[in-house]
PDB file of N, CA and C in Angstrom:
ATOM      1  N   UNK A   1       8.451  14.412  -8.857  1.00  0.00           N
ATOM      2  CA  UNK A   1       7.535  14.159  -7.774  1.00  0.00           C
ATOM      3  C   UNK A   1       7.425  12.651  -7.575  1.00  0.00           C
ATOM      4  N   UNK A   2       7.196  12.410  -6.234  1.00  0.00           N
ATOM      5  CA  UNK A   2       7.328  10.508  -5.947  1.00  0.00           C
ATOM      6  C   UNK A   2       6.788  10.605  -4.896  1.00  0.00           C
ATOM      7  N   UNK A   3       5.686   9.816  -4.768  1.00  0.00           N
ATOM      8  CA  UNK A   3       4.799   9.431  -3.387  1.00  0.00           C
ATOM      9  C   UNK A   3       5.589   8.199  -3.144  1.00  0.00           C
ATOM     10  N   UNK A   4       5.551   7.811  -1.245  1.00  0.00           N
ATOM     11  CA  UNK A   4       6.734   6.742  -1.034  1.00  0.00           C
ATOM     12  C   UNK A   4       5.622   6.443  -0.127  1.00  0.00           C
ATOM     13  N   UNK A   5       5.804   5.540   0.319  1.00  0.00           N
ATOM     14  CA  UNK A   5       5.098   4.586   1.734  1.00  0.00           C
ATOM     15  C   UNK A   5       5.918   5.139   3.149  1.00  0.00           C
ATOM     16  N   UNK A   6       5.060   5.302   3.804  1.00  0.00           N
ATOM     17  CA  UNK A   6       6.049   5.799   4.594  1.00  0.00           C
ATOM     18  C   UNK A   6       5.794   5.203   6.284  1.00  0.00           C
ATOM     19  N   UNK A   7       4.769   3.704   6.172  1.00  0.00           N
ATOM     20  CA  UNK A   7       4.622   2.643   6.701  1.00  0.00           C
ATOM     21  C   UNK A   7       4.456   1.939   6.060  1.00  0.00           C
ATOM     22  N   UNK A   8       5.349   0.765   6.609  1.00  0.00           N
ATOM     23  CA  UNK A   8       5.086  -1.305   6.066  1.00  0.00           C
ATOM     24  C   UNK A   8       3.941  -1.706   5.845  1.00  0.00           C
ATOM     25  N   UNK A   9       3.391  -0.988   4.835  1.00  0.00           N
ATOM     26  CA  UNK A   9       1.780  -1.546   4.256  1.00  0.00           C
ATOM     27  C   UNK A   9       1.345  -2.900   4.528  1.00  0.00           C
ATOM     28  N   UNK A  10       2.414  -3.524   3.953  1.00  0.00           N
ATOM     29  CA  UNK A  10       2.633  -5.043   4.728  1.00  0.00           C
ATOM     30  C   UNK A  10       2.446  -6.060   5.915  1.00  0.00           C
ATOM     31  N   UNK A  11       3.044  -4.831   6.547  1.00  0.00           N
ATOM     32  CA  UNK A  11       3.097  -5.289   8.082  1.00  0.00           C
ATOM     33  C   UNK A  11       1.799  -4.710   8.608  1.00  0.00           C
ATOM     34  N   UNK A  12       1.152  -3.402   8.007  1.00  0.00           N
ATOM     35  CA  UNK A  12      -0.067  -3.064   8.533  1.00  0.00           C
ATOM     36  C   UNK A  12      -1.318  -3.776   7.981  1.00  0.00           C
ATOM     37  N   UNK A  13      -1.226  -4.159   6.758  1.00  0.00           N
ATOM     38  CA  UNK A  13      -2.229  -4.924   6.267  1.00  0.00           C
ATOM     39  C   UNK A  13      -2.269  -6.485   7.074  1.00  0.00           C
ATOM     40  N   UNK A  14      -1.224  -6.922   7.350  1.00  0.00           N
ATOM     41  CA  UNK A  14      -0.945  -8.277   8.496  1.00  0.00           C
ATOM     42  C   UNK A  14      -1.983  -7.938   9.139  1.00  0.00           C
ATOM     43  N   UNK A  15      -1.768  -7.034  10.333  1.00  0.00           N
ATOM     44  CA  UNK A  15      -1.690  -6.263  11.619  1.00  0.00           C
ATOM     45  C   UNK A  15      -3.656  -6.599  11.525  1.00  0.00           C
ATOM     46  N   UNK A  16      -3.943  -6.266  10.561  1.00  0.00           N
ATOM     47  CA  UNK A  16      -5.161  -5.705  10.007  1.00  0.00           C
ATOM     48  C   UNK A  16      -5.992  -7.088   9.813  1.00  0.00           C
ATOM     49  N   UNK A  17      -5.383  -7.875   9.728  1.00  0.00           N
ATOM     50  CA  UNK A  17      -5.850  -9.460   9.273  1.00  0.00           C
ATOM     51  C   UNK A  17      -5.605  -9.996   7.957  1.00  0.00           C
ATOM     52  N   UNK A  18      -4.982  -9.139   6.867  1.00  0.00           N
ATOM     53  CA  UNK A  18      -4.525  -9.123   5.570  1.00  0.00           C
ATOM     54  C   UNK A  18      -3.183 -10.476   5.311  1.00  0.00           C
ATOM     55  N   UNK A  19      -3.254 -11.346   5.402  1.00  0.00           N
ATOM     56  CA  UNK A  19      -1.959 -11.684   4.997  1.00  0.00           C
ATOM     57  C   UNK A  19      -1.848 -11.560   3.703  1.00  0.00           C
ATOM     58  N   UNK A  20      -0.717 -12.133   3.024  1.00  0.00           N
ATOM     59  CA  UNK A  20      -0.164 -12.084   1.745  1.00  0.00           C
ATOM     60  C   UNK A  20      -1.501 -12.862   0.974  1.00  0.00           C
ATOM     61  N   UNK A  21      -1.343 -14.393   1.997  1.00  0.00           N
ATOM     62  CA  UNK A  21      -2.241 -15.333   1.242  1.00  0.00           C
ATOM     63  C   UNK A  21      -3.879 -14.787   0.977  1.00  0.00           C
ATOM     64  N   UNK A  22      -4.209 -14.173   1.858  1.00  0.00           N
ATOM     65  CA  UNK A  22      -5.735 -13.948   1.599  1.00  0.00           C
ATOM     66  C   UNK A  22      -5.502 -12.831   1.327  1.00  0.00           C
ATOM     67  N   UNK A  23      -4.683 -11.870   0.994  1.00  0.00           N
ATOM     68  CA  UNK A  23      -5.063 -10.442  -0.177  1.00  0.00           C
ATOM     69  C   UNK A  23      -4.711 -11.419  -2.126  1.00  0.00           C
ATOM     70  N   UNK A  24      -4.326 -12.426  -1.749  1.00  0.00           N
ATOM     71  CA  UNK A  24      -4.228 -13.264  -3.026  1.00  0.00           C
ATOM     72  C   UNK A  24      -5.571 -13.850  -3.290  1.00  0.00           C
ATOM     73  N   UNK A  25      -5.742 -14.783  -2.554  1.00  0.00           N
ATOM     74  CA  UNK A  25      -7.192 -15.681  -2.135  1.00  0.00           C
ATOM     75  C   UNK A  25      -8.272 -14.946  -2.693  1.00  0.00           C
ATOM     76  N   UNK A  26      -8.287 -13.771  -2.292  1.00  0.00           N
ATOM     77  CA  UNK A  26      -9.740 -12.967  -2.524  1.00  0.00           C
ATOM     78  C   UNK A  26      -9.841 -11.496  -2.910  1.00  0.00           C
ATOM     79  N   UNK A  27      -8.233 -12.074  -3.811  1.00  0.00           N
ATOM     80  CA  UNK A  27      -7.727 -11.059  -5.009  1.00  0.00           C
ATOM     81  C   UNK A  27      -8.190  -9.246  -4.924  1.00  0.00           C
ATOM     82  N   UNK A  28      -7.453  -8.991  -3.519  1.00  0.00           N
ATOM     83  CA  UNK A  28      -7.380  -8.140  -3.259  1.00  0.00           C
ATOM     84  C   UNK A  28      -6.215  -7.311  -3.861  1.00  0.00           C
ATOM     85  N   UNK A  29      -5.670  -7.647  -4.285  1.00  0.00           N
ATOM     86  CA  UNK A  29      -4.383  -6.938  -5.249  1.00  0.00           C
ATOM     87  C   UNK A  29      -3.412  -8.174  -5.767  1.00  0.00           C
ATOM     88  N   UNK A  30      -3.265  -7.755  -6.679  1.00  0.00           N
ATOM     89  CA  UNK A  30      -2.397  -8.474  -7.732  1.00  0.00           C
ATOM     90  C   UNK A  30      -1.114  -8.566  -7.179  1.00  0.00           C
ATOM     91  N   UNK A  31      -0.537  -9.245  -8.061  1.00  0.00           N
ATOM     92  CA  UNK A  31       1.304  -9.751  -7.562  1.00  0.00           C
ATOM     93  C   UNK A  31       1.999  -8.165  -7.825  1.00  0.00           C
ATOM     94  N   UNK A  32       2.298  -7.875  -9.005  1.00  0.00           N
ATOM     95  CA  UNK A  32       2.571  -6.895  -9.205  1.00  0.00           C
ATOM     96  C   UNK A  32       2.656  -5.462  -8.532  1.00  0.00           C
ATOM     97  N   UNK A  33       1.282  -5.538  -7.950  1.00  0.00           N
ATOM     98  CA  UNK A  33       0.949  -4.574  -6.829  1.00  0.00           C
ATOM     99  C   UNK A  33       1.347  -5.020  -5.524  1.00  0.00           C
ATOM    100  N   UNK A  34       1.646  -6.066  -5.007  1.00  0.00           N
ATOM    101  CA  UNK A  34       2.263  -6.453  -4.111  1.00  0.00           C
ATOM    102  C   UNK A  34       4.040  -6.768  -4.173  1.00  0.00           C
ATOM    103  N   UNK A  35       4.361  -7.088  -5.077  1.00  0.00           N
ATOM    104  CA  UNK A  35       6.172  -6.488  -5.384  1.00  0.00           C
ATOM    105  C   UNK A  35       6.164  -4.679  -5.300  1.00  0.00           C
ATOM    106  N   UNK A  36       5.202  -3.907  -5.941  1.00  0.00           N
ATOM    107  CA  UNK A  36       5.579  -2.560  -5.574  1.00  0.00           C
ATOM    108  C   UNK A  36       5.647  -1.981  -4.260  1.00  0.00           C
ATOM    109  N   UNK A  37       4.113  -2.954  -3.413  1.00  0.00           N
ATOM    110  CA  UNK A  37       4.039  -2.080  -2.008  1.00  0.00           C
ATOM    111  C   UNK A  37       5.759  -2.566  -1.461  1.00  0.00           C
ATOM    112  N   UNK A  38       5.829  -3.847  -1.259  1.00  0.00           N
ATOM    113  CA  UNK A  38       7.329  -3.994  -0.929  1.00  0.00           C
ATOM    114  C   UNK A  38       8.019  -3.573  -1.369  1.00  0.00           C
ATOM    115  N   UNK A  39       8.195  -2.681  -2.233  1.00  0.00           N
ATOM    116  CA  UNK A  39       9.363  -1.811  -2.527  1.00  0.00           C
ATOM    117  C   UNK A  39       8.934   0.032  -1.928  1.00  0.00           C
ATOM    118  N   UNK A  40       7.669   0.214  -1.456  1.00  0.00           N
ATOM    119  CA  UNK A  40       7.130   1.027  -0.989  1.00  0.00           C
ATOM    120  C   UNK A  40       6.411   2.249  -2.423  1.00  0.00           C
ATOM    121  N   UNK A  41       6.174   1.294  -3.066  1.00  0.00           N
ATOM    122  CA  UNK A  41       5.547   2.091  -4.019  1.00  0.00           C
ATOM    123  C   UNK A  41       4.199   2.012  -4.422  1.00  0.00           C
ATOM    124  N   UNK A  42       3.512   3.130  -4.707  1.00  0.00           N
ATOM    125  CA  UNK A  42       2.110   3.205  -5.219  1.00  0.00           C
ATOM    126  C   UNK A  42       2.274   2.974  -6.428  1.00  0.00           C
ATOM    127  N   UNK A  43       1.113   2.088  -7.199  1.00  0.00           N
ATOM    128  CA  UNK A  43       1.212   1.597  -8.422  1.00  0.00           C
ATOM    129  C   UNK A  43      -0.203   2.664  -9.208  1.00  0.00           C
ATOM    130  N   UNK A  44      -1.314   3.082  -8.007  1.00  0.00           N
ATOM    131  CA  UNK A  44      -2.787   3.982  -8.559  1.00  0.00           C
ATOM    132  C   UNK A  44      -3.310   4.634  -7.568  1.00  0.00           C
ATOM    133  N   UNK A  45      -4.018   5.373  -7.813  1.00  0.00           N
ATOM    134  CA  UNK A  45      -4.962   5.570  -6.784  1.00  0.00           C
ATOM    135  C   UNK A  45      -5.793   4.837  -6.410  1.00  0.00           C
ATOM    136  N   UNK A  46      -5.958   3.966  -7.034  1.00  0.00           N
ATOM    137  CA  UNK A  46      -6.870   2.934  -6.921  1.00  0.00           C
ATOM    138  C   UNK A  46      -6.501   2.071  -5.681  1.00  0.00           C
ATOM    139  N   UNK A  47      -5.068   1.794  -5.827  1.00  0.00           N
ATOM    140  CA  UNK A  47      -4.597   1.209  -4.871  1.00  0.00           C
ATOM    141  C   UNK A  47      -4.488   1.829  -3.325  1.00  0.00           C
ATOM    142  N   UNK A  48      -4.180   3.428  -3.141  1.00  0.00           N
ATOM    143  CA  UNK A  48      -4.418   3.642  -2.133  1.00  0.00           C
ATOM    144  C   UNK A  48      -5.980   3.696  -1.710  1.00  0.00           C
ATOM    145  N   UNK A  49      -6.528   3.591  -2.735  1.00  0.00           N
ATOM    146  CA  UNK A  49      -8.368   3.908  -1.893  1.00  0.00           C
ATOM    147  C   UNK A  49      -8.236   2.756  -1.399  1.00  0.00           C
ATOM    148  N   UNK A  50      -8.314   1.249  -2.039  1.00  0.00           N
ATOM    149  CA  UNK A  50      -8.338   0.484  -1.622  1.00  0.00           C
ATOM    150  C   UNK A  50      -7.338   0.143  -0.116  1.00  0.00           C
ATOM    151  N   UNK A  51      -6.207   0.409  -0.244  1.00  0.00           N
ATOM    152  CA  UNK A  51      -5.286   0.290   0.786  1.00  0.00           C
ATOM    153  C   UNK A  51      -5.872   1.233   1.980  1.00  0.00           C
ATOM    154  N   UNK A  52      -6.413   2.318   2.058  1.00  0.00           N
ATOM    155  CA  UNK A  52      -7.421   3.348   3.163  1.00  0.00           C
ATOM    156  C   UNK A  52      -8.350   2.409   3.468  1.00  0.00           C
ATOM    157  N   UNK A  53      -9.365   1.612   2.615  1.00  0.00           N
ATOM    158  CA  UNK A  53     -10.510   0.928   2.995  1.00  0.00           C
ATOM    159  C   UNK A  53     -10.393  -0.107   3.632  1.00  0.00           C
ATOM    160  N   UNK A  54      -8.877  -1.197   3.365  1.00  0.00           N
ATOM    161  CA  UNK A  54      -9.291  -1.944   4.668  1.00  0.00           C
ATOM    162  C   UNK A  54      -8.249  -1.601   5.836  1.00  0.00           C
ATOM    163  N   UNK A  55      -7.647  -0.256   5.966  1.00  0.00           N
ATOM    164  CA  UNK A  55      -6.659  -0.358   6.815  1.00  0.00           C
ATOM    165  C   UNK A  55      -7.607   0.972   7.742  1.00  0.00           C
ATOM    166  N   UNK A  56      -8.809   1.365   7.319  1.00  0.00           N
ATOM    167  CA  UNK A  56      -9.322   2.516   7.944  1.00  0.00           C
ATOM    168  C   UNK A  56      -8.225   3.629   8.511  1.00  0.00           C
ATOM    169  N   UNK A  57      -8.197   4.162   7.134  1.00  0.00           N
ATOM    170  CA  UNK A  57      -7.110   5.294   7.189  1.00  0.00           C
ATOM    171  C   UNK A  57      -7.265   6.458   6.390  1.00  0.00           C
ATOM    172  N   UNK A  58      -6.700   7.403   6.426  1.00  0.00           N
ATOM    173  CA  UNK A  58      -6.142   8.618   5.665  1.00  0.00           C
ATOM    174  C   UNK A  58      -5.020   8.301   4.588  1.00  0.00           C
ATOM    175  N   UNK A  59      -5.303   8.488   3.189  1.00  0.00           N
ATOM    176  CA  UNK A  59      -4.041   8.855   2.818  1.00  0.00           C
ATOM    177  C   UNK A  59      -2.767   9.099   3.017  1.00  0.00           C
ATOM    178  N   UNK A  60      -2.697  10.470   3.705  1.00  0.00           N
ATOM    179  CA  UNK A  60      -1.405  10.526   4.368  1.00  0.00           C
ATOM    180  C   UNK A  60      -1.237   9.644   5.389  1.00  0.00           C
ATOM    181  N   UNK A  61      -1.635   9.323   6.003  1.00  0.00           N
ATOM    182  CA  UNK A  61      -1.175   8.211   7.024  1.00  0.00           C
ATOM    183  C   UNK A  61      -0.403   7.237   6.521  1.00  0.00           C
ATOM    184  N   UNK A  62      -0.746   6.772   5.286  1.00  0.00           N
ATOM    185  CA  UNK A  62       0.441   5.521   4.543  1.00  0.00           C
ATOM    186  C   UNK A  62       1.165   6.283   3.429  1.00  0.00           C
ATOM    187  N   UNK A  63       1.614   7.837   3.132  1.00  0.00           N
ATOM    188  CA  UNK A  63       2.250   7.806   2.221  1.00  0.00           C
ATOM    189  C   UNK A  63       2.672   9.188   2.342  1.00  0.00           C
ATOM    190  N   UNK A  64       4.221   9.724   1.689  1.00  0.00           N
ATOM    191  CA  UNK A  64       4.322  10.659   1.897  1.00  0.00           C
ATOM    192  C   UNK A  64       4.986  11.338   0.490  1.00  0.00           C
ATOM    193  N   UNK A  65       5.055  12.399   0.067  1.00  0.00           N
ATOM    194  CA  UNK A  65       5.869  13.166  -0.961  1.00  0.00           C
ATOM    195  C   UNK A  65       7.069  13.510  -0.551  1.00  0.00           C
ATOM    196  N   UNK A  66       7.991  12.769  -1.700  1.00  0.00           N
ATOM    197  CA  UNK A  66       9.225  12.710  -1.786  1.00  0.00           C
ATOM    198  C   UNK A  66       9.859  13.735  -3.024  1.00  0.00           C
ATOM    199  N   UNK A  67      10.717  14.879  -2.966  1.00  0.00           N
ATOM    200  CA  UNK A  67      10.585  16.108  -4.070  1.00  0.00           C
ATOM    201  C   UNK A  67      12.281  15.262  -4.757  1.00  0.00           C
ATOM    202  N   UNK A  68      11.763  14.891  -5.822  1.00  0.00           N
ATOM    203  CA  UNK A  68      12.469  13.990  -6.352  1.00  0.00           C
ATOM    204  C   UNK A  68      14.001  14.962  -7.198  1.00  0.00           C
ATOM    205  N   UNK A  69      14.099  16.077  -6.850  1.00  0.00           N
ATOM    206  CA  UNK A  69      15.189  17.426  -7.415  1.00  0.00           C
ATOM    207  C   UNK A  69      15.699  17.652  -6.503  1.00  0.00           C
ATOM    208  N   UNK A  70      15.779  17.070  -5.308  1.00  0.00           N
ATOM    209  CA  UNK A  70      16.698  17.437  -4.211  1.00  0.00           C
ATOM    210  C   UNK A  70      17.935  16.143  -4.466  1.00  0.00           C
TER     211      UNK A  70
END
């Protein structure tokens, strides 16, 4: 089982007023967690609550199940 991004968190967190620098600035997620979203990966749940709260979203809206046996 593998949850994937299945929008540019990146580009939506921009979009959103998020740049790189101020989700750093005011340590909205760590480096680490920001090399995964660019690779389109969830690192917690933690991270998607947070990623729903400032992008005012659904879950599924940024992520989808990938059946990792195909």
């Amino acid at each position: 089982m593998s949850l994937k991004c299945k929008i540019d968190v990146l580009a939506a967190l921009k979009t959103a007023g998020y740049s790189t620098y101020k989700i750093r600035k005011e340590k909205l997620f760590g480096e680490s967690t920001l090399t995964r979203l660019r690779a389109g990966e969830f690192q917690s749940l933690e991270v998607v609550n947070q990623l729903c709260a400032l992008l005012n979203c659904q879950p599924g809206d940024i992520m989808e199940y990938i059946d990792d046996n195909k």
